[in-house]
PDB file of N, CA and C in Angstrom:
ATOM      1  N   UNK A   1       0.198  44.764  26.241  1.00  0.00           N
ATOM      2  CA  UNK A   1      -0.169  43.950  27.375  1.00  0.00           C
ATOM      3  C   UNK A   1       1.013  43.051  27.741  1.00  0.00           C
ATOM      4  N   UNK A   2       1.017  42.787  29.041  1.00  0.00           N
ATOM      5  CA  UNK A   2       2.376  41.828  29.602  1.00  0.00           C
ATOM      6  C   UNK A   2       2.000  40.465  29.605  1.00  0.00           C
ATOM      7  N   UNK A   3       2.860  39.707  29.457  1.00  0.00           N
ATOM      8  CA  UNK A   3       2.726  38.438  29.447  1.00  0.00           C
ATOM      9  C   UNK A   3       2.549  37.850  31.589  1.00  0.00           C
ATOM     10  N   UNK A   4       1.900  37.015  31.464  1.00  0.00           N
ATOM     11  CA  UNK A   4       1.519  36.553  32.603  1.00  0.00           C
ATOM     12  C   UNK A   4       1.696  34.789  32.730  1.00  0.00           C
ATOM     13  N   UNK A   5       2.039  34.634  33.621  1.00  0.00           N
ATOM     14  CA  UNK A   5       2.295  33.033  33.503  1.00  0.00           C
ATOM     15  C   UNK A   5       1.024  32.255  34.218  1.00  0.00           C
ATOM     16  N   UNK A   6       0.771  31.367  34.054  1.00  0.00           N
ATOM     17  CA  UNK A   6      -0.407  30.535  34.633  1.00  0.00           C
ATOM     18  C   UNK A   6       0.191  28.947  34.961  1.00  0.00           C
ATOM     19  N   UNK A   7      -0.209  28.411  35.863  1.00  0.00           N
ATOM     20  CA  UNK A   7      -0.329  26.831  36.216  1.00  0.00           C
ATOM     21  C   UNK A   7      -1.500  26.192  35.580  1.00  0.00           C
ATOM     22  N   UNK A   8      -1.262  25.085  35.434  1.00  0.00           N
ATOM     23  CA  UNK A   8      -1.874  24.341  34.210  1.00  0.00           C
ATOM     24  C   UNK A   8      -1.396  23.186  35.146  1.00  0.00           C
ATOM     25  N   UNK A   9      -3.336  22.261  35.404  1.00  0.00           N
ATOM     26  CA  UNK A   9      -3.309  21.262  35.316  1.00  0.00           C
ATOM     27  C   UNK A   9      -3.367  20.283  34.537  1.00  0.00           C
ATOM     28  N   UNK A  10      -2.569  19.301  33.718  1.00  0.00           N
ATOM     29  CA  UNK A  10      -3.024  18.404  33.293  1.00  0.00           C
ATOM     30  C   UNK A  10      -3.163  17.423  33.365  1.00  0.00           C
ATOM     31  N   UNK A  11      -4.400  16.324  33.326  1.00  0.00           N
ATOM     32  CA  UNK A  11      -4.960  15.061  33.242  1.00  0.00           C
ATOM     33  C   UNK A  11      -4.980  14.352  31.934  1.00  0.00           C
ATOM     34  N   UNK A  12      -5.018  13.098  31.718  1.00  0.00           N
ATOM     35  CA  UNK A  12      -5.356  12.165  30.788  1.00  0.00           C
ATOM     36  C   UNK A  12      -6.736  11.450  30.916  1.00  0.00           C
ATOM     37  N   UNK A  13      -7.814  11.320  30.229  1.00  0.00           N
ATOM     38  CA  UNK A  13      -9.167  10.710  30.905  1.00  0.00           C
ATOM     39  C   UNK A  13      -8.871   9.188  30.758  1.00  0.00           C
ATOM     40  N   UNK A  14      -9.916   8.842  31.130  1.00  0.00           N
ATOM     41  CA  UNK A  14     -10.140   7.118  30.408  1.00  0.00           C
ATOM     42  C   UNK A  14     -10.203   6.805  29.344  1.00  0.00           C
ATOM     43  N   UNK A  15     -10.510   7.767  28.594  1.00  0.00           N
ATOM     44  CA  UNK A  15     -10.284   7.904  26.819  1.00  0.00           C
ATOM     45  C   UNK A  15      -9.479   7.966  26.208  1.00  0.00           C
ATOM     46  N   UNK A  16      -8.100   8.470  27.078  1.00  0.00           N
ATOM     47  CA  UNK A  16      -7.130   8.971  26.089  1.00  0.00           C
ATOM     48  C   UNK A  16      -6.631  10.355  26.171  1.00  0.00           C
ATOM     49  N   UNK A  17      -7.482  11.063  26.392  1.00  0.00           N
ATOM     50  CA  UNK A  17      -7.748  12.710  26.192  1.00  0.00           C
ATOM     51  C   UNK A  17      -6.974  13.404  27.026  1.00  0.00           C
ATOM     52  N   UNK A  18      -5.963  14.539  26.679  1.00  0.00           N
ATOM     53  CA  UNK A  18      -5.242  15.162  27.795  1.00  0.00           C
ATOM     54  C   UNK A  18      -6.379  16.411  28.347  1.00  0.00           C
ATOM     55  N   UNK A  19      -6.515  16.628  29.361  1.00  0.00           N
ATOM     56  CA  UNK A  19      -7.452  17.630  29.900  1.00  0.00           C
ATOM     57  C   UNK A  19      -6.504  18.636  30.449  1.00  0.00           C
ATOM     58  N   UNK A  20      -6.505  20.105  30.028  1.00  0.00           N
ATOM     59  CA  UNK A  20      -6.459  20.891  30.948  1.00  0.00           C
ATOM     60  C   UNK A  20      -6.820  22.083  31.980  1.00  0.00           C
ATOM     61  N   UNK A  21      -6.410  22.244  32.812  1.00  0.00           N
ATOM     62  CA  UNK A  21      -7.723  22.996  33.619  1.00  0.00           C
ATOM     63  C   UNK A  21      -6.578  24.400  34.038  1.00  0.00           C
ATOM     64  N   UNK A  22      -6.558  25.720  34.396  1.00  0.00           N
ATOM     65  CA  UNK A  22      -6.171  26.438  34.695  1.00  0.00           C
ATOM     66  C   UNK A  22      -6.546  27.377  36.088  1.00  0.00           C
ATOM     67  N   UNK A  23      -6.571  26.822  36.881  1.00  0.00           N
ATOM     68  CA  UNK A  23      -6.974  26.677  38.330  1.00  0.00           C
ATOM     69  C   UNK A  23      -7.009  28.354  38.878  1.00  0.00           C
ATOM     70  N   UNK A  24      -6.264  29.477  37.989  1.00  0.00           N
ATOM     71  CA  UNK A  24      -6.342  30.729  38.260  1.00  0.00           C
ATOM     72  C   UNK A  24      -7.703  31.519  37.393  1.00  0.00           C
ATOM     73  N   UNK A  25      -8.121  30.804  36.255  1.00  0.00           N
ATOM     74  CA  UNK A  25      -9.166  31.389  35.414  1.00  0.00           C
ATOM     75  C   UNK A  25     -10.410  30.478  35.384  1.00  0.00           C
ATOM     76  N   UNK A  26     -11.665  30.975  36.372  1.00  0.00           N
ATOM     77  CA  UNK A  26     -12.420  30.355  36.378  1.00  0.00           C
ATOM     78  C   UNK A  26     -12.780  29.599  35.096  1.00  0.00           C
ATOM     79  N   UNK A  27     -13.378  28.819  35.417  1.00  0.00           N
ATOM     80  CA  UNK A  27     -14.072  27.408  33.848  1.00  0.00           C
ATOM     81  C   UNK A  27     -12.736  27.901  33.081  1.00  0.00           C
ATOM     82  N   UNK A  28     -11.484  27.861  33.278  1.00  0.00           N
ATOM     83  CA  UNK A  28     -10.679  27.983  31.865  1.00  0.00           C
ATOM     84  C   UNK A  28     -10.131  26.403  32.066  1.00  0.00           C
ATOM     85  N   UNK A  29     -11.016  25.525  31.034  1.00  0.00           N
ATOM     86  CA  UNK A  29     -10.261  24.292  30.778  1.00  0.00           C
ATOM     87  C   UNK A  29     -10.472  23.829  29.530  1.00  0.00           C
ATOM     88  N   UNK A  30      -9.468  23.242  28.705  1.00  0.00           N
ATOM     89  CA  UNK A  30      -9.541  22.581  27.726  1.00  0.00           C
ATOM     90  C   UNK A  30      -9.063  21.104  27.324  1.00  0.00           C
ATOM     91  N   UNK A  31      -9.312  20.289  25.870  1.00  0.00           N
ATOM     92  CA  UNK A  31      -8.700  19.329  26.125  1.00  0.00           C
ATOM     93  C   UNK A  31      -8.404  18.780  24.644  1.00  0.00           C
ATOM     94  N   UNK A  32      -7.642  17.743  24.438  1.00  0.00           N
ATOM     95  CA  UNK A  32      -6.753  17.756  23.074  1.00  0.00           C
ATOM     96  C   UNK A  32      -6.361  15.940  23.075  1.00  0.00           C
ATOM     97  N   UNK A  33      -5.886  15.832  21.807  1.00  0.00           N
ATOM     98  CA  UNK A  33      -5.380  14.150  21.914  1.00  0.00           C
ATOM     99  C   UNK A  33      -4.526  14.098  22.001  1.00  0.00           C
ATOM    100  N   UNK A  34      -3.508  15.245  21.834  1.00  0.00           N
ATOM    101  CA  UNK A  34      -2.091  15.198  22.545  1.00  0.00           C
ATOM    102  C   UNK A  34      -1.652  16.278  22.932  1.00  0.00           C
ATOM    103  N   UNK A  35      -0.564  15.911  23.472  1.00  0.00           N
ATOM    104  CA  UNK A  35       0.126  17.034  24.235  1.00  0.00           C
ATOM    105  C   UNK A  35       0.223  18.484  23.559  1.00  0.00           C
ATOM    106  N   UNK A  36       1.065  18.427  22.288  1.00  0.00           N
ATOM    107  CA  UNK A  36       1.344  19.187  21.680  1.00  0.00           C
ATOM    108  C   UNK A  36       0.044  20.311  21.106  1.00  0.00           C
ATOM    109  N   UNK A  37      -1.377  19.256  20.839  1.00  0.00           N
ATOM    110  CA  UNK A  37      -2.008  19.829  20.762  1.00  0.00           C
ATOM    111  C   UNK A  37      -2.956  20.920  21.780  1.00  0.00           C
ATOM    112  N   UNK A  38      -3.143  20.097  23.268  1.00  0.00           N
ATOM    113  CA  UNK A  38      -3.368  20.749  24.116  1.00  0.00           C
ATOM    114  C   UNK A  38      -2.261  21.995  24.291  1.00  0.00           C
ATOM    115  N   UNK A  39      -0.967  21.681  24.758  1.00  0.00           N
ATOM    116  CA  UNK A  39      -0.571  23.407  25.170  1.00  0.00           C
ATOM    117  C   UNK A  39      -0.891  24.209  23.856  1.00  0.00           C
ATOM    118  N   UNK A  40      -1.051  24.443  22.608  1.00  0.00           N
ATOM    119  CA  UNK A  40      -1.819  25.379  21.622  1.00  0.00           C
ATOM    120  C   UNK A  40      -3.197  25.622  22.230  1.00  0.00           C
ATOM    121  N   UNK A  41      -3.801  24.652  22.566  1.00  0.00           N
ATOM    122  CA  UNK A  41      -5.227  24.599  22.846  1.00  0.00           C
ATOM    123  C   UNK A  41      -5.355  25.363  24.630  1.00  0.00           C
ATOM    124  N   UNK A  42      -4.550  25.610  25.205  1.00  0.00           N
ATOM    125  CA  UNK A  42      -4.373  25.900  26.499  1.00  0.00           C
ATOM    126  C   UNK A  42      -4.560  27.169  26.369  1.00  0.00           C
ATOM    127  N   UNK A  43      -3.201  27.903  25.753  1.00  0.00           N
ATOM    128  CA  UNK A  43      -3.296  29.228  25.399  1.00  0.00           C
ATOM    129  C   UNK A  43      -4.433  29.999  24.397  1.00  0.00           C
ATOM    130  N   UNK A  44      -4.795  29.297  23.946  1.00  0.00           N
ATOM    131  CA  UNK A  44      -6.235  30.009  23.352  1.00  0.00           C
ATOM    132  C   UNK A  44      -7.339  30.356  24.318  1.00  0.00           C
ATOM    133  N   UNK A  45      -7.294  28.951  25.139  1.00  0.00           N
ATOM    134  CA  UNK A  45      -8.331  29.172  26.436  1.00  0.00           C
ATOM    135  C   UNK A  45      -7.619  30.108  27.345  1.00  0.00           C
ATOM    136  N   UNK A  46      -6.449  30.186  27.698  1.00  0.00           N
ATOM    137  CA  UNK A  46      -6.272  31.554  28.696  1.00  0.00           C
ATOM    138  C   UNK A  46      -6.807  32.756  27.664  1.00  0.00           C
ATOM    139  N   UNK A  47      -6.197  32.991  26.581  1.00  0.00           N
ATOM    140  CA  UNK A  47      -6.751  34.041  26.080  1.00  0.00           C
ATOM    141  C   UNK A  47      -8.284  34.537  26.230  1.00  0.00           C
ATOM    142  N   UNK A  48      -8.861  33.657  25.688  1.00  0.00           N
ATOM    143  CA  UNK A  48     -10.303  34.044  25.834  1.00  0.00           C
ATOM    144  C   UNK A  48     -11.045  34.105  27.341  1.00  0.00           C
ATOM    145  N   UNK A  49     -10.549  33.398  28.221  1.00  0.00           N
ATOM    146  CA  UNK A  49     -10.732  33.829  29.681  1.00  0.00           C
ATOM    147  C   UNK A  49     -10.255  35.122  30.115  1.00  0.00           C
ATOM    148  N   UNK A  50      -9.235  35.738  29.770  1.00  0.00           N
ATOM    149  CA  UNK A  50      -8.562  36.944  29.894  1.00  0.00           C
ATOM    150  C   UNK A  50      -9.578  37.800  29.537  1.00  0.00           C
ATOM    151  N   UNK A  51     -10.293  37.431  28.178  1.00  0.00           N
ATOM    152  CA  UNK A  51     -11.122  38.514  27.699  1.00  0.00           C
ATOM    153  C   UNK A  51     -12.639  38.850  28.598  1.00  0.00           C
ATOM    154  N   UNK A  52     -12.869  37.714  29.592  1.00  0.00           N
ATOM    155  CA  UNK A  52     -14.024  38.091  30.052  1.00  0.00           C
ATOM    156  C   UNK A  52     -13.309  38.807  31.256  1.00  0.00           C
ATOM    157  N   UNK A  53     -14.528  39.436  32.132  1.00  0.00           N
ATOM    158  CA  UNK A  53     -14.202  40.155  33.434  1.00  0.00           C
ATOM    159  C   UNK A  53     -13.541  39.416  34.315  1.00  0.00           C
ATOM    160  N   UNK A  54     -12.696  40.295  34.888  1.00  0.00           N
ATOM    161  CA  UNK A  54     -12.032  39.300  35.863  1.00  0.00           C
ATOM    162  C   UNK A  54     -12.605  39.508  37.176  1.00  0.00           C
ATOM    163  N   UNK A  55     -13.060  38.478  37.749  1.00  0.00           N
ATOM    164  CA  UNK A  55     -13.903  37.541  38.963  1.00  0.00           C
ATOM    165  C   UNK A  55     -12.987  36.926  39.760  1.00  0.00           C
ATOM    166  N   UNK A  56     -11.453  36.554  39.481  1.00  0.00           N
ATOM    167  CA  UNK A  56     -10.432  35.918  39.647  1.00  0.00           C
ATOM    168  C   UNK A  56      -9.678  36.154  41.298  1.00  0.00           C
ATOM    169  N   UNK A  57     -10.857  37.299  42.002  1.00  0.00           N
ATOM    170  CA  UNK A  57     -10.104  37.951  43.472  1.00  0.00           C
ATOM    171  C   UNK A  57     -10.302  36.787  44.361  1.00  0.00           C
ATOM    172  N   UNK A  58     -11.979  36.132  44.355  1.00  0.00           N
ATOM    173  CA  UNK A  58     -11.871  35.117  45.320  1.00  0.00           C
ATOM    174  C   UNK A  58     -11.863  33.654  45.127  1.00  0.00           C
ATOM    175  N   UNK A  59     -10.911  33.305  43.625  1.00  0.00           N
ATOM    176  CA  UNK A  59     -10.075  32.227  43.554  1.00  0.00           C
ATOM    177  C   UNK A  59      -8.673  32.112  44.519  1.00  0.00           C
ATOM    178  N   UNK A  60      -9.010  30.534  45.098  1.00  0.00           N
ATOM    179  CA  UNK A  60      -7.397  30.628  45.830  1.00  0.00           C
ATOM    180  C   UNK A  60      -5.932  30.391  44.907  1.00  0.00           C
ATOM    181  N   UNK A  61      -5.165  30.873  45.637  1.00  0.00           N
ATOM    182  CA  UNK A  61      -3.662  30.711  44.836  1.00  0.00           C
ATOM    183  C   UNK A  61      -3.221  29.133  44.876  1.00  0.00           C
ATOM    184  N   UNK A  62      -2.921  28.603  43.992  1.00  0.00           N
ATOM    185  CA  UNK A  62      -2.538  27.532  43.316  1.00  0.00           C
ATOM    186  C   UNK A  62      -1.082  27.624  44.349  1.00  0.00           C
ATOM    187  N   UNK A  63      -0.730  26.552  44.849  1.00  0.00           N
ATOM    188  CA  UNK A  63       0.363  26.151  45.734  1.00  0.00           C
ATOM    189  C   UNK A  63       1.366  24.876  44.975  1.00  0.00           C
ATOM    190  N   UNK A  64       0.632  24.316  44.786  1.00  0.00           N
ATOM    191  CA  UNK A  64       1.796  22.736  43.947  1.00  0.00           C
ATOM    192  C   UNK A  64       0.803  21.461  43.884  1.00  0.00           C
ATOM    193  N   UNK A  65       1.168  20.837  43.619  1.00  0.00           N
ATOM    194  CA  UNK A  65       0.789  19.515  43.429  1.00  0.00           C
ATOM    195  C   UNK A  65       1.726  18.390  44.090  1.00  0.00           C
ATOM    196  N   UNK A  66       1.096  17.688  45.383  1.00  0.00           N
ATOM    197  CA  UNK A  66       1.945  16.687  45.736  1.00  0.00           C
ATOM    198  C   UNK A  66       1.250  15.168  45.954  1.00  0.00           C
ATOM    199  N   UNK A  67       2.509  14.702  45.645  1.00  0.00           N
ATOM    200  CA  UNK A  67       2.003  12.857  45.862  1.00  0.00           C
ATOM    201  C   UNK A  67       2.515  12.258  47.119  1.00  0.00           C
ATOM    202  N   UNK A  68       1.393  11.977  47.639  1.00  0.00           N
ATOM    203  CA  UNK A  68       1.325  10.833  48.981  1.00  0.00           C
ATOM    204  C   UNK A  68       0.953   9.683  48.729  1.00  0.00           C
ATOM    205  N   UNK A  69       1.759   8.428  49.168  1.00  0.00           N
ATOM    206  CA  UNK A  69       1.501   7.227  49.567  1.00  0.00           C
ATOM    207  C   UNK A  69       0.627   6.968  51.017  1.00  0.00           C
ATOM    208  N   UNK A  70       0.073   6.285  50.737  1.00  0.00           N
ATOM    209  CA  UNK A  70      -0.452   5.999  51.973  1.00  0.00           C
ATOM    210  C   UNK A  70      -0.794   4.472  52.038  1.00  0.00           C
TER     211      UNK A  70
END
């Protein structure tokens, strides 16, 4: 199998907690107390999203993330 790259959102909650969400694999999100631990914890969750059916046609494509002042 080929390797595939994914975008990865990540957040910090009010807790502390890094959250991440993977905006190409439906419900693929996880979350960790640190960094280091989340990206391990990331790739487990793509994996196991990989393993269910892919549903993934009428997700939209992930474009960027930008910051506005206003």
């Amino acid at each position: 199998m080929s390797e595939r790259t994914f975008d990865v959102i990540v957040e910090r909650d009010a807790d502390g907690w890094y959250v991440a969400e993977v905006p190409a694999l439906r419900g693929c999100r996880t979350q960790a107390r640190t960094l280091d631990e989340l990206r391990v914890r990331v790739r487990e969750a793509i994996a196991i999203c990989l393993d269910e059916p892919d549903d993934s046609s009428d997700r939209p494509t992930f474009v960027g993330v930008e910051r506005v002042t206003a």
